[in-house]
PDB file of N, CA and C in Angstrom:
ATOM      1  N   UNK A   1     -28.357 -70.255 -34.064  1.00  0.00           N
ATOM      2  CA  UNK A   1     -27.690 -69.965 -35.325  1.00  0.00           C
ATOM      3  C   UNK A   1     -26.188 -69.906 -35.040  1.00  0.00           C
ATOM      4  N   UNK A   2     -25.518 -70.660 -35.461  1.00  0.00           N
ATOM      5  CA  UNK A   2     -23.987 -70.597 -35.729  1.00  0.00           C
ATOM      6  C   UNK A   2     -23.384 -69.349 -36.092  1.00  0.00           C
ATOM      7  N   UNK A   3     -22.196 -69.117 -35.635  1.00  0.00           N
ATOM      8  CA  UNK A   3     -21.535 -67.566 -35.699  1.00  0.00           C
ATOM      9  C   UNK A   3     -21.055 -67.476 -37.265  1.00  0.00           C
ATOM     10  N   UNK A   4     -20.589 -68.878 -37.795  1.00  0.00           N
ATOM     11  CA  UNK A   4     -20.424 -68.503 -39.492  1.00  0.00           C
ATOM     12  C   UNK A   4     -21.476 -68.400 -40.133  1.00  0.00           C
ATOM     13  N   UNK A   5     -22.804 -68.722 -40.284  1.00  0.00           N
ATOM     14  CA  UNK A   5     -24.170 -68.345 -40.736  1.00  0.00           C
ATOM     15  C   UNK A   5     -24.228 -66.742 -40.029  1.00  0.00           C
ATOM     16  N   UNK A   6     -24.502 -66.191 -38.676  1.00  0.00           N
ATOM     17  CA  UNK A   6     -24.646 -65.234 -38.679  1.00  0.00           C
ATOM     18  C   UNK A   6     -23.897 -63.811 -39.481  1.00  0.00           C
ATOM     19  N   UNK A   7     -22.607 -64.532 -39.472  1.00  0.00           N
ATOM     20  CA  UNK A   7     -21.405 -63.306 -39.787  1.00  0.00           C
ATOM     21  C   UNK A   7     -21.828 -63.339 -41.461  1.00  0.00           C
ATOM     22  N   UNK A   8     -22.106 -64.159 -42.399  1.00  0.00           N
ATOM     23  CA  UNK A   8     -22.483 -64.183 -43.778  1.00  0.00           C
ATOM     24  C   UNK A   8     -23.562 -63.797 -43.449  1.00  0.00           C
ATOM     25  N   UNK A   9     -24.901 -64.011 -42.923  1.00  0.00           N
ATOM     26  CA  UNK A   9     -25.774 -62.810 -42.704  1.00  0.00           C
ATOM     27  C   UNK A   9     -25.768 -60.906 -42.818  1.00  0.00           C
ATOM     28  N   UNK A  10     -24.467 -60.955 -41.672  1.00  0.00           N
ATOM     29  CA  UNK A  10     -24.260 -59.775 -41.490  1.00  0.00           C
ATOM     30  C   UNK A  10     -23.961 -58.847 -42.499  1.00  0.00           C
ATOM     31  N   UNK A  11     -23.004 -59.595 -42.795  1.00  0.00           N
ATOM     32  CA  UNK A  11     -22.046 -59.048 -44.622  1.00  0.00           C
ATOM     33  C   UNK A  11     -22.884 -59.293 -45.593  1.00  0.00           C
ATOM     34  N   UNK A  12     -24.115 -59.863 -45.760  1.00  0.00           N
ATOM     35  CA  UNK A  12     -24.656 -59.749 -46.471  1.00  0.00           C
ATOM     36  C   UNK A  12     -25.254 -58.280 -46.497  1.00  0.00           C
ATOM     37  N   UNK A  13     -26.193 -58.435 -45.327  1.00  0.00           N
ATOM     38  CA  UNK A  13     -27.016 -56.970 -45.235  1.00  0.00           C
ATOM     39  C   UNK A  13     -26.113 -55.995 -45.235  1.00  0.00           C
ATOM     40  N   UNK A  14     -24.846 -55.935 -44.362  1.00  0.00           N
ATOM     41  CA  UNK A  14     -23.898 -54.462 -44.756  1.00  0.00           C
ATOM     42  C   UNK A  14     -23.632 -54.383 -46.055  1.00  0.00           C
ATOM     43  N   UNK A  15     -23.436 -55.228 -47.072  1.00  0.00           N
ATOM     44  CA  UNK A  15     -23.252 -54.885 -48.644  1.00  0.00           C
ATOM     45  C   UNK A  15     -24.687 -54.467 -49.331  1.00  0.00           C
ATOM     46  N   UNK A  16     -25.281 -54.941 -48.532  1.00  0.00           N
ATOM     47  CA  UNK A  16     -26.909 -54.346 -49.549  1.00  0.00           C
ATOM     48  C   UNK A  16     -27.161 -53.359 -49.311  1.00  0.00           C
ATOM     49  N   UNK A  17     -26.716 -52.670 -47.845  1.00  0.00           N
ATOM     50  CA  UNK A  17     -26.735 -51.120 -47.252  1.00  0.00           C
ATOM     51  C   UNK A  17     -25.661 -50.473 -48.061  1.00  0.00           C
ATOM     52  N   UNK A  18     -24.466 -50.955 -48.220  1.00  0.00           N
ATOM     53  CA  UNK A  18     -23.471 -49.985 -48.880  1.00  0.00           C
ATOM     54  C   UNK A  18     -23.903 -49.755 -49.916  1.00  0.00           C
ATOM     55  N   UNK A  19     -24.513 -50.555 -50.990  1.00  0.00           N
ATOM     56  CA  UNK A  19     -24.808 -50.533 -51.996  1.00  0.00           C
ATOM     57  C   UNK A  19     -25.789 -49.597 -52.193  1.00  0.00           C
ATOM     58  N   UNK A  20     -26.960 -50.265 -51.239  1.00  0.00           N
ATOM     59  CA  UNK A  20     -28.134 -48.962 -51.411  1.00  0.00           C
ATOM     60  C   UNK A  20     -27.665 -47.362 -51.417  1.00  0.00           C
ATOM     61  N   UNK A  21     -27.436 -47.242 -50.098  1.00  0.00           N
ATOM     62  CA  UNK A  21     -26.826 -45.680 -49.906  1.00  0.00           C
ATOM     63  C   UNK A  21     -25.635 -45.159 -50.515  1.00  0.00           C
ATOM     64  N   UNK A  22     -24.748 -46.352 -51.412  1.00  0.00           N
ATOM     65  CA  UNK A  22     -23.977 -45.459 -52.231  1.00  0.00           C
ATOM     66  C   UNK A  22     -24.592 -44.718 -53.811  1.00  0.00           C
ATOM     67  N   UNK A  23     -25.779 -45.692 -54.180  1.00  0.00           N
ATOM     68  CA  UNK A  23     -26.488 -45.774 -55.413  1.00  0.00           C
ATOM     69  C   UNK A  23     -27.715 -44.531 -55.186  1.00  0.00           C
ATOM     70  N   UNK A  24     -28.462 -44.218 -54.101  1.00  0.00           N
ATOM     71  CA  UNK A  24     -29.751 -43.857 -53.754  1.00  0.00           C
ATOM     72  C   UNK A  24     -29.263 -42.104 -53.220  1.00  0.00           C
ATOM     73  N   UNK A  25     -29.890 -41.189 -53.899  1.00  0.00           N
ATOM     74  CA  UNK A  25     -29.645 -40.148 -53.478  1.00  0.00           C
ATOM     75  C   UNK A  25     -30.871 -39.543 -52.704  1.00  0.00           C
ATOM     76  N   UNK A  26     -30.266 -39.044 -50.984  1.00  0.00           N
ATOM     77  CA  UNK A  26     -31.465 -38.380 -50.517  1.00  0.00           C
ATOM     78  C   UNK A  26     -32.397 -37.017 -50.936  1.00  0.00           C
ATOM     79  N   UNK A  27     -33.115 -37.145 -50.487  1.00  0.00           N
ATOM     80  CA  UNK A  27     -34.150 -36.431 -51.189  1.00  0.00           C
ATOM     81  C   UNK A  27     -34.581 -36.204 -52.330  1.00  0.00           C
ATOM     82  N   UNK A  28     -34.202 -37.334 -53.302  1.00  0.00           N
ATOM     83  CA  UNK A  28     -34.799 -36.922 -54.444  1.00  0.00           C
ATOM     84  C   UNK A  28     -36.421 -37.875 -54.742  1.00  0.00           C
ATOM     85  N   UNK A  29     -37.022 -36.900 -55.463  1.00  0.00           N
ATOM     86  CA  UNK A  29     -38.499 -37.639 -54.981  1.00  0.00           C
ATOM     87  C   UNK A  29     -38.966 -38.649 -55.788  1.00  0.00           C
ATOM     88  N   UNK A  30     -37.512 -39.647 -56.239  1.00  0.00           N
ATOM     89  CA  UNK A  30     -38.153 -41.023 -56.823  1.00  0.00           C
ATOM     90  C   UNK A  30     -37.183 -41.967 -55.926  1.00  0.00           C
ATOM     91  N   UNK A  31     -36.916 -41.360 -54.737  1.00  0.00           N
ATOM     92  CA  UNK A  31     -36.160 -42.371 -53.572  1.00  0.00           C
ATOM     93  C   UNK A  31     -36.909 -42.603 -52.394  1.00  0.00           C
ATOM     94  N   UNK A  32     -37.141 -43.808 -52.139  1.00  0.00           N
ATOM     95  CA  UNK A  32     -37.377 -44.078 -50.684  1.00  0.00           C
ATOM     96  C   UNK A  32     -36.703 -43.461 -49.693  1.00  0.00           C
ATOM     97  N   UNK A  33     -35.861 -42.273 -49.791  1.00  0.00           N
ATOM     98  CA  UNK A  33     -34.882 -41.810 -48.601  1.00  0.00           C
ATOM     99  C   UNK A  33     -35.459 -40.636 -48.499  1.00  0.00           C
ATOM    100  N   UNK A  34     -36.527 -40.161 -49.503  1.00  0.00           N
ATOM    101  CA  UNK A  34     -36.885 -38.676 -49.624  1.00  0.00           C
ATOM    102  C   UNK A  34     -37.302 -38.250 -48.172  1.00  0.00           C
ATOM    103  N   UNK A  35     -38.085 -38.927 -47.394  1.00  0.00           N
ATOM    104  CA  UNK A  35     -38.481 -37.985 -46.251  1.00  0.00           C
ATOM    105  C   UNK A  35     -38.096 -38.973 -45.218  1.00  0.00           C
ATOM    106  N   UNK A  36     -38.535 -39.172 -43.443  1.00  0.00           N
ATOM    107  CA  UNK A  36     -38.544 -40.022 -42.678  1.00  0.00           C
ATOM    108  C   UNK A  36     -39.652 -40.637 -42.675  1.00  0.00           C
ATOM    109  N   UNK A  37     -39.491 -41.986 -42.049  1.00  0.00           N
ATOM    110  CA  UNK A  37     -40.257 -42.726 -41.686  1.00  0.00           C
ATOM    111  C   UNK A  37     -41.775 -42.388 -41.047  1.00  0.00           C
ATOM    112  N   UNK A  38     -42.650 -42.774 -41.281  1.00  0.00           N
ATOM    113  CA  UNK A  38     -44.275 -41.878 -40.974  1.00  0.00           C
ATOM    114  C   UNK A  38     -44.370 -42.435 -39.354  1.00  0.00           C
ATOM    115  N   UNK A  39     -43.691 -42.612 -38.333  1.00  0.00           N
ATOM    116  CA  UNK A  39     -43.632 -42.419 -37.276  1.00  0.00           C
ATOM    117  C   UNK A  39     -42.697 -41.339 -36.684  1.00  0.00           C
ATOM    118  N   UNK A  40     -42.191 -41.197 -37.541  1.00  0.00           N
ATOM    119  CA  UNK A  40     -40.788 -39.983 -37.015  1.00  0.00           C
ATOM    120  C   UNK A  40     -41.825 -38.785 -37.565  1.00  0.00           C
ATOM    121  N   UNK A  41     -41.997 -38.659 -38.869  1.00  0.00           N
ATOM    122  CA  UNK A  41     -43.015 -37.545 -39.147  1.00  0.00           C
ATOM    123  C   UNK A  41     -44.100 -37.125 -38.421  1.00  0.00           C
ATOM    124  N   UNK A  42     -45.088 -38.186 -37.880  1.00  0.00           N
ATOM    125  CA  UNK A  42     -45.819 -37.996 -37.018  1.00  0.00           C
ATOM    126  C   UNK A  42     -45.413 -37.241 -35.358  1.00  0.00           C
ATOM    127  N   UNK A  43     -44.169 -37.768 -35.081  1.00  0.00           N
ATOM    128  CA  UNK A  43     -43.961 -37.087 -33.588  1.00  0.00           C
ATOM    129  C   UNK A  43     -43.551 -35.802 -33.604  1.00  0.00           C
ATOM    130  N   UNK A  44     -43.228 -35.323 -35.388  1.00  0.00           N
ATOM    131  CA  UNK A  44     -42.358 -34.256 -35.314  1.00  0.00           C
ATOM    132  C   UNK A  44     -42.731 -33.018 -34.868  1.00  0.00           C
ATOM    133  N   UNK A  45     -44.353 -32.444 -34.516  1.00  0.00           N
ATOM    134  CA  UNK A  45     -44.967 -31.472 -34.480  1.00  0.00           C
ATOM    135  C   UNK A  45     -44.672 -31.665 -32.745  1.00  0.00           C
ATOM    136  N   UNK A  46     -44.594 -32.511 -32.399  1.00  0.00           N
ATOM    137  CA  UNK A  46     -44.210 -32.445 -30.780  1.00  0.00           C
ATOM    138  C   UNK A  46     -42.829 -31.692 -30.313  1.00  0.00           C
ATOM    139  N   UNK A  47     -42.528 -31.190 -31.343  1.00  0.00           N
ATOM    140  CA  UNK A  47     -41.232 -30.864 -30.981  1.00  0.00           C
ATOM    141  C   UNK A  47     -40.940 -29.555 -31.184  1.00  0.00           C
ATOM    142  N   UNK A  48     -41.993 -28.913 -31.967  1.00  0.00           N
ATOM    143  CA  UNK A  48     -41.855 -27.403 -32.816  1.00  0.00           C
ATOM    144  C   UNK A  48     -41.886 -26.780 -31.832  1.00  0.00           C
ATOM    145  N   UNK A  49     -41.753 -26.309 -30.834  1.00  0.00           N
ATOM    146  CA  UNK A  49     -41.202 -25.717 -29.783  1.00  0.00           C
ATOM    147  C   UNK A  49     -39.739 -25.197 -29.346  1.00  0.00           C
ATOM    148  N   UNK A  50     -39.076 -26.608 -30.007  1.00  0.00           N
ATOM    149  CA  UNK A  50     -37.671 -26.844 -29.244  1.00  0.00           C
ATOM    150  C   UNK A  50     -36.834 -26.014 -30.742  1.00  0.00           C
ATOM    151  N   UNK A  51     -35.688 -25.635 -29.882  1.00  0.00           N
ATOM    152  CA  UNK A  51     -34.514 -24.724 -30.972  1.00  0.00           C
ATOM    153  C   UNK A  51     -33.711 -25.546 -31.246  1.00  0.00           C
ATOM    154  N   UNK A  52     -33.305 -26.658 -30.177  1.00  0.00           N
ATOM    155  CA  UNK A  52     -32.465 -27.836 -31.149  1.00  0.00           C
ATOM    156  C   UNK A  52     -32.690 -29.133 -30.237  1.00  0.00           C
ATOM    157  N   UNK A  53     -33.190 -30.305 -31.238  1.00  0.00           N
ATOM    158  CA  UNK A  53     -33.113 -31.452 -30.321  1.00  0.00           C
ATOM    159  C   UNK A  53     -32.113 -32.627 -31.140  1.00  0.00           C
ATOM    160  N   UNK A  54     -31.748 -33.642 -30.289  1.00  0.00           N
ATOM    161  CA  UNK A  54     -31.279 -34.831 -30.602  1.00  0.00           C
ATOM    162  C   UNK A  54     -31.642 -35.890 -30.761  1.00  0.00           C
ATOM    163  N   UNK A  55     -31.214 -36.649 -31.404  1.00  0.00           N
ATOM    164  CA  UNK A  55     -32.401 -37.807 -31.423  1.00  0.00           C
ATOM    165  C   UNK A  55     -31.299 -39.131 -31.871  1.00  0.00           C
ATOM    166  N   UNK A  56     -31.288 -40.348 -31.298  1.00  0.00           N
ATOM    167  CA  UNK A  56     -30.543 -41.422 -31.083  1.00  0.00           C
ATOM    168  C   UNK A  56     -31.436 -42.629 -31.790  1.00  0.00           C
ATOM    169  N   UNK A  57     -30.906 -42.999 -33.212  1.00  0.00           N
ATOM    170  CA  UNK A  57     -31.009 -44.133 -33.838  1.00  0.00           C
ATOM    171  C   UNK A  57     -30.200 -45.149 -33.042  1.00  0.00           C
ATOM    172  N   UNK A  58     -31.676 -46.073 -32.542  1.00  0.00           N
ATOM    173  CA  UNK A  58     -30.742 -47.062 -31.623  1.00  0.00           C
ATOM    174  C   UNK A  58     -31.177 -48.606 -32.641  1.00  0.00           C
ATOM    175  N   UNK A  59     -31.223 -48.210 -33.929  1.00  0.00           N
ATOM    176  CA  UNK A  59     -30.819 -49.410 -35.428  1.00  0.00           C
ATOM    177  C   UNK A  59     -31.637 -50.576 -35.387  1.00  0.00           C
ATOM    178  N   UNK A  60     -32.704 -50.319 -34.613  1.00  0.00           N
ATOM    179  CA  UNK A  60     -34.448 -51.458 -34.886  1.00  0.00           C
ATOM    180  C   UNK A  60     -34.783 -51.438 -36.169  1.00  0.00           C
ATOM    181  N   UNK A  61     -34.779 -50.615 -36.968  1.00  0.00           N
ATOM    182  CA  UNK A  61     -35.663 -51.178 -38.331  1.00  0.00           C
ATOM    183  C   UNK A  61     -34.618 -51.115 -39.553  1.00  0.00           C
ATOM    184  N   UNK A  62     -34.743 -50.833 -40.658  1.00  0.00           N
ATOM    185  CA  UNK A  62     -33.876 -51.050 -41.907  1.00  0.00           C
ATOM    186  C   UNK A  62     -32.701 -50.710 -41.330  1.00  0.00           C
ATOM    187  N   UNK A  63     -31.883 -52.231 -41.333  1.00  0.00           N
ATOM    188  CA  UNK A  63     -30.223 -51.360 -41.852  1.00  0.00           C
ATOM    189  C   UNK A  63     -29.583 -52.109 -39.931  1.00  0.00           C
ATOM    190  N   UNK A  64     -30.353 -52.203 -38.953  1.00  0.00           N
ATOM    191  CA  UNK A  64     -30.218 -52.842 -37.575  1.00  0.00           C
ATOM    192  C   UNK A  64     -29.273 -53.910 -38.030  1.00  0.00           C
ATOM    193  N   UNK A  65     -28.272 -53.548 -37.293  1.00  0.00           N
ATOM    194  CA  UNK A  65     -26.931 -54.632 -37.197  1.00  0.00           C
ATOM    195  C   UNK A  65     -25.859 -54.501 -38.596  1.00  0.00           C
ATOM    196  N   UNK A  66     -26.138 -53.032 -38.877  1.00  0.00           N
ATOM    197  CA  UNK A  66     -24.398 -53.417 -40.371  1.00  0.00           C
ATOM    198  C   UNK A  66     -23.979 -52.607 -39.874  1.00  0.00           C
ATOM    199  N   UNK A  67     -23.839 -52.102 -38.307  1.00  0.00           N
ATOM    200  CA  UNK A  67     -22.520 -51.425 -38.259  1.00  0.00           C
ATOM    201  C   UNK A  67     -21.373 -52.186 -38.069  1.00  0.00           C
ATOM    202  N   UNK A  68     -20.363 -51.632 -37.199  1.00  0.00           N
ATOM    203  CA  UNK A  68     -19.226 -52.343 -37.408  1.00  0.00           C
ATOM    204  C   UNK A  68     -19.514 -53.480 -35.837  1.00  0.00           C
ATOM    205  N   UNK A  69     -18.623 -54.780 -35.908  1.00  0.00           N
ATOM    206  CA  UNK A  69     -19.171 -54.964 -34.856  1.00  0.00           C
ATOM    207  C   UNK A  69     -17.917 -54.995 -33.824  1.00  0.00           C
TER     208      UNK A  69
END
């Protein structure tokens, strides 16, 4: 893929992200943003132990590649 096809790629999806998350308010319960993803939910009881953890979006699924580059 050519770097001018990719880069109109890119800007595409970063405007459909800006758009989404400027339009979409979290947690409200007629948004897809209301809770996490049902793999993040699932691990979360592994953790009820801990007083504070971190956790590193490394941008694999929705939204992978509109940061800046």
């Amino acid at each position: 893929m050519n770097n001018s096809v990719l880069a109109t790629i890119r800007e595409s999806e970063k405007q459909s992200h800006i758009a989404t998350y400027t339009n979409e308010k979290l947690y409200q319960s007629d948004s897809w943003l209301k809770k996490p993803i049902k793999t993040v939910r699932e691990i979360m009881p592994l953790f009820a132990d801990y007083v504070r953890i971190h956790a590193l979006d490394l941008g694999c699924g929705v939204g992978a590649g509109t940061c800046g580059e």
